[in-house]
PDB file of N, CA and C in Angstrom:
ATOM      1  N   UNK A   1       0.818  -1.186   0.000  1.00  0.00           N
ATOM      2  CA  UNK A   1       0.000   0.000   0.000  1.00  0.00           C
ATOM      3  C   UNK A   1       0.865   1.254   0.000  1.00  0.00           C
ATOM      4  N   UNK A   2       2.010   0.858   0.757  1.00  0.00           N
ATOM      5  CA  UNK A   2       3.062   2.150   0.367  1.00  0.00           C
ATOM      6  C   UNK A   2       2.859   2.841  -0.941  1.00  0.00           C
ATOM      7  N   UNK A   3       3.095   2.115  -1.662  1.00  0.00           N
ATOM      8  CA  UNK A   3       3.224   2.215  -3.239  1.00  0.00           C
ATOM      9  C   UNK A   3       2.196   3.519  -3.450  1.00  0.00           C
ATOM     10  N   UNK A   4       1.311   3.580  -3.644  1.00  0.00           N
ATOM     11  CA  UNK A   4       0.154   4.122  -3.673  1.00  0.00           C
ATOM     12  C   UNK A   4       0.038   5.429  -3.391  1.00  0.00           C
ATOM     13  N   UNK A   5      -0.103   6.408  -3.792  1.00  0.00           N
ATOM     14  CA  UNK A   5      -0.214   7.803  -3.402  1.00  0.00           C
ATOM     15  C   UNK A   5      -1.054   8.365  -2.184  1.00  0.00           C
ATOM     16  N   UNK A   6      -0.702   9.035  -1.676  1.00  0.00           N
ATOM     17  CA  UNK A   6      -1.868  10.032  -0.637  1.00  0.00           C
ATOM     18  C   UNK A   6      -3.159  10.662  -1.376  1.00  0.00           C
ATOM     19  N   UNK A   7      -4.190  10.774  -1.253  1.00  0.00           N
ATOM     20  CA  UNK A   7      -4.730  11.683  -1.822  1.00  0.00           C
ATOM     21  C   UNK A   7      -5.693  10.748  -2.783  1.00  0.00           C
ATOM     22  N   UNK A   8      -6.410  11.836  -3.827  1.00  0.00           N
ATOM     23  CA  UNK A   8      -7.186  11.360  -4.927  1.00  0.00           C
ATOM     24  C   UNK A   8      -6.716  10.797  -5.926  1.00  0.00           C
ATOM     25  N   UNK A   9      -6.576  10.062  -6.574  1.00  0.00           N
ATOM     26  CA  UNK A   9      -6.051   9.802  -8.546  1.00  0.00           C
ATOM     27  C   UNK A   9      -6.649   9.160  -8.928  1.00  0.00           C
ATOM     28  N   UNK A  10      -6.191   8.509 -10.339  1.00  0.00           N
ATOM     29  CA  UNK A  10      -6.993   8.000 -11.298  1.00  0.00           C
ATOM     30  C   UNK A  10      -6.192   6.780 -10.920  1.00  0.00           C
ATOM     31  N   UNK A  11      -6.311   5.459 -11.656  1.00  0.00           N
ATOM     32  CA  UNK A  11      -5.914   4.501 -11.179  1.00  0.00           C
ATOM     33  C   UNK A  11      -6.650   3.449 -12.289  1.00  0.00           C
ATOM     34  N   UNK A  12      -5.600   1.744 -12.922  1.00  0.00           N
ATOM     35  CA  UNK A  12      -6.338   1.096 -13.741  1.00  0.00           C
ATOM     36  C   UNK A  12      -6.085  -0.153 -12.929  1.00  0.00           C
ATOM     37  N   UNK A  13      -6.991  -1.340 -13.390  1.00  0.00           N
ATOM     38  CA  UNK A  13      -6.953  -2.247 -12.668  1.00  0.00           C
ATOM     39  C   UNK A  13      -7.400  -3.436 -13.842  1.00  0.00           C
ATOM     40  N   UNK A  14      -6.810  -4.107 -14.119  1.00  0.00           N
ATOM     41  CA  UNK A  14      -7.247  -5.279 -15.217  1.00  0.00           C
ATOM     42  C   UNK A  14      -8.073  -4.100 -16.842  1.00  0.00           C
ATOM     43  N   UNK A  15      -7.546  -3.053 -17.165  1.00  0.00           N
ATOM     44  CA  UNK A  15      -7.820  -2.639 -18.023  1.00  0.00           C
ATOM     45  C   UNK A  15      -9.055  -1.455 -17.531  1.00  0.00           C
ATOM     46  N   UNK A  16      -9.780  -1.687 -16.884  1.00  0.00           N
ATOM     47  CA  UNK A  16     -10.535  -0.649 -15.709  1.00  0.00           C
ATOM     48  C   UNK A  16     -10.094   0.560 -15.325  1.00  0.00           C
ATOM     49  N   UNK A  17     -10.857   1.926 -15.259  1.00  0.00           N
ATOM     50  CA  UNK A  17     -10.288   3.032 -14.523  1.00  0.00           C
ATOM     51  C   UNK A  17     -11.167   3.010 -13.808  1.00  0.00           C
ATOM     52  N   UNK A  18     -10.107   3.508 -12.488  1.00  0.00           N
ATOM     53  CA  UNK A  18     -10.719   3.478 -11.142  1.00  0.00           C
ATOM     54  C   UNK A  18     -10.687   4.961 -10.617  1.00  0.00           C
ATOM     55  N   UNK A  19     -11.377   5.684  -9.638  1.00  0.00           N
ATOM     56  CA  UNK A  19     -11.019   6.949  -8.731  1.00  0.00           C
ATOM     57  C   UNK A  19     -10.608   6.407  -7.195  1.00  0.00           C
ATOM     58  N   UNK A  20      -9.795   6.864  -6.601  1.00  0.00           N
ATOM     59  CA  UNK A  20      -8.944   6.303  -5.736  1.00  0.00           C
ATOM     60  C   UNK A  20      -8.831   7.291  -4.640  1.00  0.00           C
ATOM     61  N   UNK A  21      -9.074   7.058  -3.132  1.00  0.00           N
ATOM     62  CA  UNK A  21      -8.705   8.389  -2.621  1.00  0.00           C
ATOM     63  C   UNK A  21      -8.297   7.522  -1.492  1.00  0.00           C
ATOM     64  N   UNK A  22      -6.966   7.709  -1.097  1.00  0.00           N
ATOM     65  CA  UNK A  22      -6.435   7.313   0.187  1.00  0.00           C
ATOM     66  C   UNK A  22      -5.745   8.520   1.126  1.00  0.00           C
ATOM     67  N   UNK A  23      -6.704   8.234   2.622  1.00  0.00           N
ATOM     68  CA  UNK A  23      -6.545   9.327   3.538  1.00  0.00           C
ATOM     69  C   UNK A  23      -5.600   8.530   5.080  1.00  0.00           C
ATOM     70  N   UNK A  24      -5.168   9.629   5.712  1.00  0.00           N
ATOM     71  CA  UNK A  24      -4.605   8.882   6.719  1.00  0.00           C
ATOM     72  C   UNK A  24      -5.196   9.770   8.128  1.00  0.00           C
ATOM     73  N   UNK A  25      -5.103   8.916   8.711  1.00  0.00           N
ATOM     74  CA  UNK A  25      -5.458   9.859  10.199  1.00  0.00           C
ATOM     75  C   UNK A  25      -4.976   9.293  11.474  1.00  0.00           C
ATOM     76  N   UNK A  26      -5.365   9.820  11.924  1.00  0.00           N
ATOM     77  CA  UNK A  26      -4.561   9.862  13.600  1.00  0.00           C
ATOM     78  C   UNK A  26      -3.073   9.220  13.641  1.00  0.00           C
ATOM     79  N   UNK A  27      -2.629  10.447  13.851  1.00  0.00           N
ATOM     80  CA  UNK A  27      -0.978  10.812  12.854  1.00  0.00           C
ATOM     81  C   UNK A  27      -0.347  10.180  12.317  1.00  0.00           C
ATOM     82  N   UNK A  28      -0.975   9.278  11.223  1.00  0.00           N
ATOM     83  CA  UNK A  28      -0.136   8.658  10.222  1.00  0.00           C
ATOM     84  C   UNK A  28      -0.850   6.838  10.620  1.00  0.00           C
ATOM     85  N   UNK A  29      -1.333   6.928  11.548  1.00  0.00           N
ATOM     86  CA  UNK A  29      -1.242   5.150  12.301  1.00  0.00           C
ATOM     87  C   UNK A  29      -2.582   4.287  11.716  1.00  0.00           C
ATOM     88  N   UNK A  30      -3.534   5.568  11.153  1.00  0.00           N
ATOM     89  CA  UNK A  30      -4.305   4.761  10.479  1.00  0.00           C
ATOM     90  C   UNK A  30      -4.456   4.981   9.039  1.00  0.00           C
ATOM     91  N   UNK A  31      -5.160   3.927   7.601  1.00  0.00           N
ATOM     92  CA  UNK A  31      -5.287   4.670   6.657  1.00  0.00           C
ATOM     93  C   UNK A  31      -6.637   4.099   5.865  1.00  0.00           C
ATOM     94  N   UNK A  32      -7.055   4.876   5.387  1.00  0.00           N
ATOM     95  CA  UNK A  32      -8.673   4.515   4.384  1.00  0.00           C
ATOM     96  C   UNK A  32      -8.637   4.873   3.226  1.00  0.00           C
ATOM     97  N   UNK A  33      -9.016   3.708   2.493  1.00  0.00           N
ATOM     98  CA  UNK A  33      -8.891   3.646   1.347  1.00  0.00           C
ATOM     99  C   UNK A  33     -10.258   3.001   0.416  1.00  0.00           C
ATOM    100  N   UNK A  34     -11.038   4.151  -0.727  1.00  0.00           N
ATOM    101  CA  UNK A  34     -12.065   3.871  -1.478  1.00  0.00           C
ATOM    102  C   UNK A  34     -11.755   4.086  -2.835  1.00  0.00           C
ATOM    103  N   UNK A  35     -11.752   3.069  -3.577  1.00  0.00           N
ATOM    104  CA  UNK A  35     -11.532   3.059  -4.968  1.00  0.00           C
ATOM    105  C   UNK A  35     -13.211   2.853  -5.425  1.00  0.00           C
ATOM    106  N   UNK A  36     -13.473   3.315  -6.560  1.00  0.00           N
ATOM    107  CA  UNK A  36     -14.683   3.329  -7.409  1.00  0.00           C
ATOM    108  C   UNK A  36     -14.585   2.893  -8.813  1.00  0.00           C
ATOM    109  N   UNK A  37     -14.833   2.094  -9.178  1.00  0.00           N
ATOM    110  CA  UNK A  37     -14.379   1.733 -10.618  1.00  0.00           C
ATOM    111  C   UNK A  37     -15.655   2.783 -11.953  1.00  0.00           C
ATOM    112  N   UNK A  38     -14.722   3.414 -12.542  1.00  0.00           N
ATOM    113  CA  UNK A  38     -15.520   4.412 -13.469  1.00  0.00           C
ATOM    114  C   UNK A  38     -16.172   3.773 -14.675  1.00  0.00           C
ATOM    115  N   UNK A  39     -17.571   3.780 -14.695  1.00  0.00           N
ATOM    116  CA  UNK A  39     -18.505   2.929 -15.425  1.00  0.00           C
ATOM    117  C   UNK A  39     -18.670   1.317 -15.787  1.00  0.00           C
ATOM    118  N   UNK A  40     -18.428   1.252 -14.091  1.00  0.00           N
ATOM    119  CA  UNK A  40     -18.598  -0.115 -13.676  1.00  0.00           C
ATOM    120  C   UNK A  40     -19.138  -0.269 -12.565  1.00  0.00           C
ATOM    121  N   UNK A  41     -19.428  -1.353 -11.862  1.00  0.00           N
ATOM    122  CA  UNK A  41     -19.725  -1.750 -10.663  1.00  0.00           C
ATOM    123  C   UNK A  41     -18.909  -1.791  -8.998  1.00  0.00           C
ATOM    124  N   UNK A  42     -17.199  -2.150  -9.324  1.00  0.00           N
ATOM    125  CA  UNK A  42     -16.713  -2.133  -8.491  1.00  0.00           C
ATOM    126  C   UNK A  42     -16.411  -1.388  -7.596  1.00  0.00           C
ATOM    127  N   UNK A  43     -16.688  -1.503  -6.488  1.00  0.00           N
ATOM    128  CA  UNK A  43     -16.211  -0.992  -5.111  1.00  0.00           C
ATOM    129  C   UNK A  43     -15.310  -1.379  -4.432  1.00  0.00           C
ATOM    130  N   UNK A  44     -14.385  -0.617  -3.731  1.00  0.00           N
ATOM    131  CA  UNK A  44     -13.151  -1.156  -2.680  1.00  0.00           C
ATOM    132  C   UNK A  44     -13.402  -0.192  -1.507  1.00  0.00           C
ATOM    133  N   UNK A  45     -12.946  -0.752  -0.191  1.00  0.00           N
ATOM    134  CA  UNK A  45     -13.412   0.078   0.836  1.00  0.00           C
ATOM    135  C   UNK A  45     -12.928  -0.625   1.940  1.00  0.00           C
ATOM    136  N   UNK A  46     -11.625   0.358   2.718  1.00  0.00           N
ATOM    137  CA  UNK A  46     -10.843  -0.294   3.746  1.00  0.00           C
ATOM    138  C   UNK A  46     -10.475   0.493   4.732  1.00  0.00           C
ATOM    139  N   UNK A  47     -10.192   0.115   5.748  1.00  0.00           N
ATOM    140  CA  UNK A  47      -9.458   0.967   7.178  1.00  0.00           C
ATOM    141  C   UNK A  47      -7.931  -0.059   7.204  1.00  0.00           C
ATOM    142  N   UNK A  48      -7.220   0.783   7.333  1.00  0.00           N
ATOM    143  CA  UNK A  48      -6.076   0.028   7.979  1.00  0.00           C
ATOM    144  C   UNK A  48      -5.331   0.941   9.290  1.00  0.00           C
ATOM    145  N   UNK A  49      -5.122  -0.132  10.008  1.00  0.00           N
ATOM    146  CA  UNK A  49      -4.699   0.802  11.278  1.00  0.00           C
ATOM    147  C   UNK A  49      -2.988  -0.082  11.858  1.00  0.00           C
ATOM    148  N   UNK A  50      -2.355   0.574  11.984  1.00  0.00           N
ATOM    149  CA  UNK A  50      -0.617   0.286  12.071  1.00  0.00           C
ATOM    150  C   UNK A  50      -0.572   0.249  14.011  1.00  0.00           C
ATOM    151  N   UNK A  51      -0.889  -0.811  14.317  1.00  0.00           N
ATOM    152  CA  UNK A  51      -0.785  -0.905  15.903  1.00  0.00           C
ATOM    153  C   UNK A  51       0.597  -1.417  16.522  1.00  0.00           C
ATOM    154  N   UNK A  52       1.130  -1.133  17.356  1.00  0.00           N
ATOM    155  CA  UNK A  52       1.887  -1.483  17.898  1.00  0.00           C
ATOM    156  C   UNK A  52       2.016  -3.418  18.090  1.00  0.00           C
ATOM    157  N   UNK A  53       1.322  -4.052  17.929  1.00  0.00           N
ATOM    158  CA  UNK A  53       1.331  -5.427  18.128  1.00  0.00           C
ATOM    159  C   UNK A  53       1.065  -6.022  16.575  1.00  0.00           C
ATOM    160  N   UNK A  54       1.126  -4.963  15.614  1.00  0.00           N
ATOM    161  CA  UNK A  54       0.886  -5.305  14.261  1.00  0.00           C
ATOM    162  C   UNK A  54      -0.106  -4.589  13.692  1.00  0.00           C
ATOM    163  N   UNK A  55      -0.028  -4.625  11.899  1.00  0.00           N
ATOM    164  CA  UNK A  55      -1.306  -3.964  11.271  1.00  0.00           C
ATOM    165  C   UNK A  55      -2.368  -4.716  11.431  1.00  0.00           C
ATOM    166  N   UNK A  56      -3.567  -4.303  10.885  1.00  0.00           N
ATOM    167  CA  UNK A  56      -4.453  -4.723  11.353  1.00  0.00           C
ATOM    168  C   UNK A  56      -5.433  -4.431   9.811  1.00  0.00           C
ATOM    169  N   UNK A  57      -5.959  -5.166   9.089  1.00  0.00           N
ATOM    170  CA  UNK A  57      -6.817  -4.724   7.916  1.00  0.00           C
ATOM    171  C   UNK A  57      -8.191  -4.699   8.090  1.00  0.00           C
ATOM    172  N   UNK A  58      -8.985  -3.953   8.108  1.00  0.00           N
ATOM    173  CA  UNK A  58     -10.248  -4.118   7.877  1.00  0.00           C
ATOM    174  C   UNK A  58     -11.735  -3.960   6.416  1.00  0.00           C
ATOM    175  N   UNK A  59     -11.541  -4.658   6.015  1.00  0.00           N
ATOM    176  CA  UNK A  59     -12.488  -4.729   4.931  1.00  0.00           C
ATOM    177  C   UNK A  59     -13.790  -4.390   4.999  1.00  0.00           C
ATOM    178  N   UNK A  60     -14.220  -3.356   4.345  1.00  0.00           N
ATOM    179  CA  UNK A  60     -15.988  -2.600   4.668  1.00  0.00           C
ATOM    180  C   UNK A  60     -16.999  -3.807   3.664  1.00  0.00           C
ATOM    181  N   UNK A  61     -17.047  -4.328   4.269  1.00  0.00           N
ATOM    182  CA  UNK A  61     -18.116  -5.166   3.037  1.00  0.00           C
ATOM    183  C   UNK A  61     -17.857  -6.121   2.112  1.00  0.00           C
ATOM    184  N   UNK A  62     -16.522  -6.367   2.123  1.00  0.00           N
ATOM    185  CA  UNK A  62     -15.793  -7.536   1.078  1.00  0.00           C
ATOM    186  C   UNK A  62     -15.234  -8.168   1.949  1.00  0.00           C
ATOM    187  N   UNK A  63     -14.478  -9.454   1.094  1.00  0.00           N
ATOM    188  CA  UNK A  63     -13.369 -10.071   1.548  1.00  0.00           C
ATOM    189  C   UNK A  63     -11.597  -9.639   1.480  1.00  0.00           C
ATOM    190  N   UNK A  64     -11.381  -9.989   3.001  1.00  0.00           N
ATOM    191  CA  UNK A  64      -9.962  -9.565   2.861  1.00  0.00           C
ATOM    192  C   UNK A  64      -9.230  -9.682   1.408  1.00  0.00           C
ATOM    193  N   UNK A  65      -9.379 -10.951   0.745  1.00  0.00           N
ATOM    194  CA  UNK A  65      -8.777 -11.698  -0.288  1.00  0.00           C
ATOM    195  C   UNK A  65      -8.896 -10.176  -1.122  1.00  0.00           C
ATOM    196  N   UNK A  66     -10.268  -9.900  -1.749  1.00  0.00           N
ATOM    197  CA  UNK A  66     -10.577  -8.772  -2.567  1.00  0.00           C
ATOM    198  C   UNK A  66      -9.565  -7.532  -2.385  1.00  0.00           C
ATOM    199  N   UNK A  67      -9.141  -7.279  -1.368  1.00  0.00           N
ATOM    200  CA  UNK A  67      -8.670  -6.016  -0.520  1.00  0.00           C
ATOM    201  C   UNK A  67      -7.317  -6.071  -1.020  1.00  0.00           C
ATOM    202  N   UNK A  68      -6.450  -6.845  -0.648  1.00  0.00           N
ATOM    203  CA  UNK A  68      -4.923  -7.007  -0.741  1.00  0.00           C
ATOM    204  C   UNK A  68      -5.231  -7.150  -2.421  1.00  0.00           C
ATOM    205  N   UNK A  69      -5.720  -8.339  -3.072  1.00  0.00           N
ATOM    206  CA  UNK A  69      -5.374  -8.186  -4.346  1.00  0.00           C
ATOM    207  C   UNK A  69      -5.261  -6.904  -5.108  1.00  0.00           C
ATOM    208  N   UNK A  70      -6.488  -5.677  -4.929  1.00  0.00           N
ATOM    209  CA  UNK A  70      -6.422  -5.052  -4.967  1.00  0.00           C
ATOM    210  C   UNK A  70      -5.581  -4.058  -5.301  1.00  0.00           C
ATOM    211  N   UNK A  71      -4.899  -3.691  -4.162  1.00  0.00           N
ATOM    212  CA  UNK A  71      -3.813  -3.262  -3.624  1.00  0.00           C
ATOM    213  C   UNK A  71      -2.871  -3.340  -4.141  1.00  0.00           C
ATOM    214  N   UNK A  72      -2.119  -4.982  -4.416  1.00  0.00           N
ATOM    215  CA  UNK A  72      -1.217  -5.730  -4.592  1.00  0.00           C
ATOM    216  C   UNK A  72      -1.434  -5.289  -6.671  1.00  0.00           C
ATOM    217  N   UNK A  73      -2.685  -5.217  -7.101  1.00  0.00           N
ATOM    218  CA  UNK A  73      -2.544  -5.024  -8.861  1.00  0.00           C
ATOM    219  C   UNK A  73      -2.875  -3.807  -9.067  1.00  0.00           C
ATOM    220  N   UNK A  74      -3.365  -2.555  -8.561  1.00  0.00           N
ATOM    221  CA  UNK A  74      -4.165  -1.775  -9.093  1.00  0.00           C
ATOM    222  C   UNK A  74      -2.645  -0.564  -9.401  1.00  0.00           C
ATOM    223  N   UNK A  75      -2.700  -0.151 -10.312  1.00  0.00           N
ATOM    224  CA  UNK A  75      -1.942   0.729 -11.070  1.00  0.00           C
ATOM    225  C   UNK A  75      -2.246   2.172 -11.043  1.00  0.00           C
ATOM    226  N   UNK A  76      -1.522   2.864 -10.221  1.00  0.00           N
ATOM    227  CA  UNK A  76      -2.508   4.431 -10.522  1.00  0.00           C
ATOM    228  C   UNK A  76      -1.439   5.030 -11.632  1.00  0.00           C
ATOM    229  N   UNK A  77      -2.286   6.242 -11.810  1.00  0.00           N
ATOM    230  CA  UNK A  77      -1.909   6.431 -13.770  1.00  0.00           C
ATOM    231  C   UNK A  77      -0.771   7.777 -13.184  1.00  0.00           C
ATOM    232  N   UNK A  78       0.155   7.721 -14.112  1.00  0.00           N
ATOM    233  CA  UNK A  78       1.245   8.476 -14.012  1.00  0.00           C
ATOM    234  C   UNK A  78       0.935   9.701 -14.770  1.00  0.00           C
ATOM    235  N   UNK A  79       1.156  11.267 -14.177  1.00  0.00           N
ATOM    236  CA  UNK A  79       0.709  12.269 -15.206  1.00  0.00           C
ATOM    237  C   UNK A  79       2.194  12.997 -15.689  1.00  0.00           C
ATOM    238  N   UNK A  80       2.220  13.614 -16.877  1.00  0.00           N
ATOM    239  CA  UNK A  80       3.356  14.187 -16.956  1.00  0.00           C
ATOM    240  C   UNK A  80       3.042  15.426 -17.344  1.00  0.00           C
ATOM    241  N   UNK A  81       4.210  15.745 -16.922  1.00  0.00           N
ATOM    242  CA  UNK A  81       4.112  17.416 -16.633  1.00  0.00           C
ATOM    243  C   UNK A  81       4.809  18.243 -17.679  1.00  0.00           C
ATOM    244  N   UNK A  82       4.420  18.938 -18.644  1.00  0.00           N
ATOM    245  CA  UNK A  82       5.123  19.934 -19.774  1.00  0.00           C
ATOM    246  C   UNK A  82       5.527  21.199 -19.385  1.00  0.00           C
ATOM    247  N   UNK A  83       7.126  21.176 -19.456  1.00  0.00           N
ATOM    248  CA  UNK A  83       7.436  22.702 -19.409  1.00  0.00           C
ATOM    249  C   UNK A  83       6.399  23.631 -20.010  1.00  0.00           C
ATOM    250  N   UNK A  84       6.727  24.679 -20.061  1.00  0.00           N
ATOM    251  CA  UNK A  84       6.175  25.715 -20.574  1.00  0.00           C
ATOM    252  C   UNK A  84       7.201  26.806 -21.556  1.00  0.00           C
ATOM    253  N   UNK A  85       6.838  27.173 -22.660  1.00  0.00           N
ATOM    254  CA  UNK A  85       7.838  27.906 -23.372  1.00  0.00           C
ATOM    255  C   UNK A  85       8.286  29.389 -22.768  1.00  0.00           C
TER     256      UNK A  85
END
């Protein structure tokens, strides 16, 4: 999940664009994460919280399995940036 940006982006997943917004809170130890797949059905929807005795994943409505794969394939889209003359 490192991998993954802070914030909003675009994001593809098996050929799929997704909207992506991963937030963190209570200073850094927890993080939530909702992907939306754009003119499709899919939903993703997670808490993760970084505890002292280990992380901890929580899945809103799916299976863990769904969650990590997720994670583990989804591609967010790289933008590039043009000087200016």
């Amino acid at each position: 999940m490192d991998n993954l940006p802070w914030g909003t982006f675009r994001a593809h997943l098996n050929g799929s664009p997704y909207i992506v917004t991963k937030t963190r809170f209570s200073g850094g130890r927890s993080t939530k994460l909702v992907a939306e797949e754009l003119g499709g059905a899919d939903y993703i929807s997670f808490n993760y919280y970084a505890l002292s005795r280990g992380g901890r994943l929580f899945p809103c409505e799916m299976s863990r399995d769904k969650v990590i794969w997720f994670v583990l394939n989804v591609r967010p889209e790289t933008t590039r940036h043009h000087a200016e003359a």
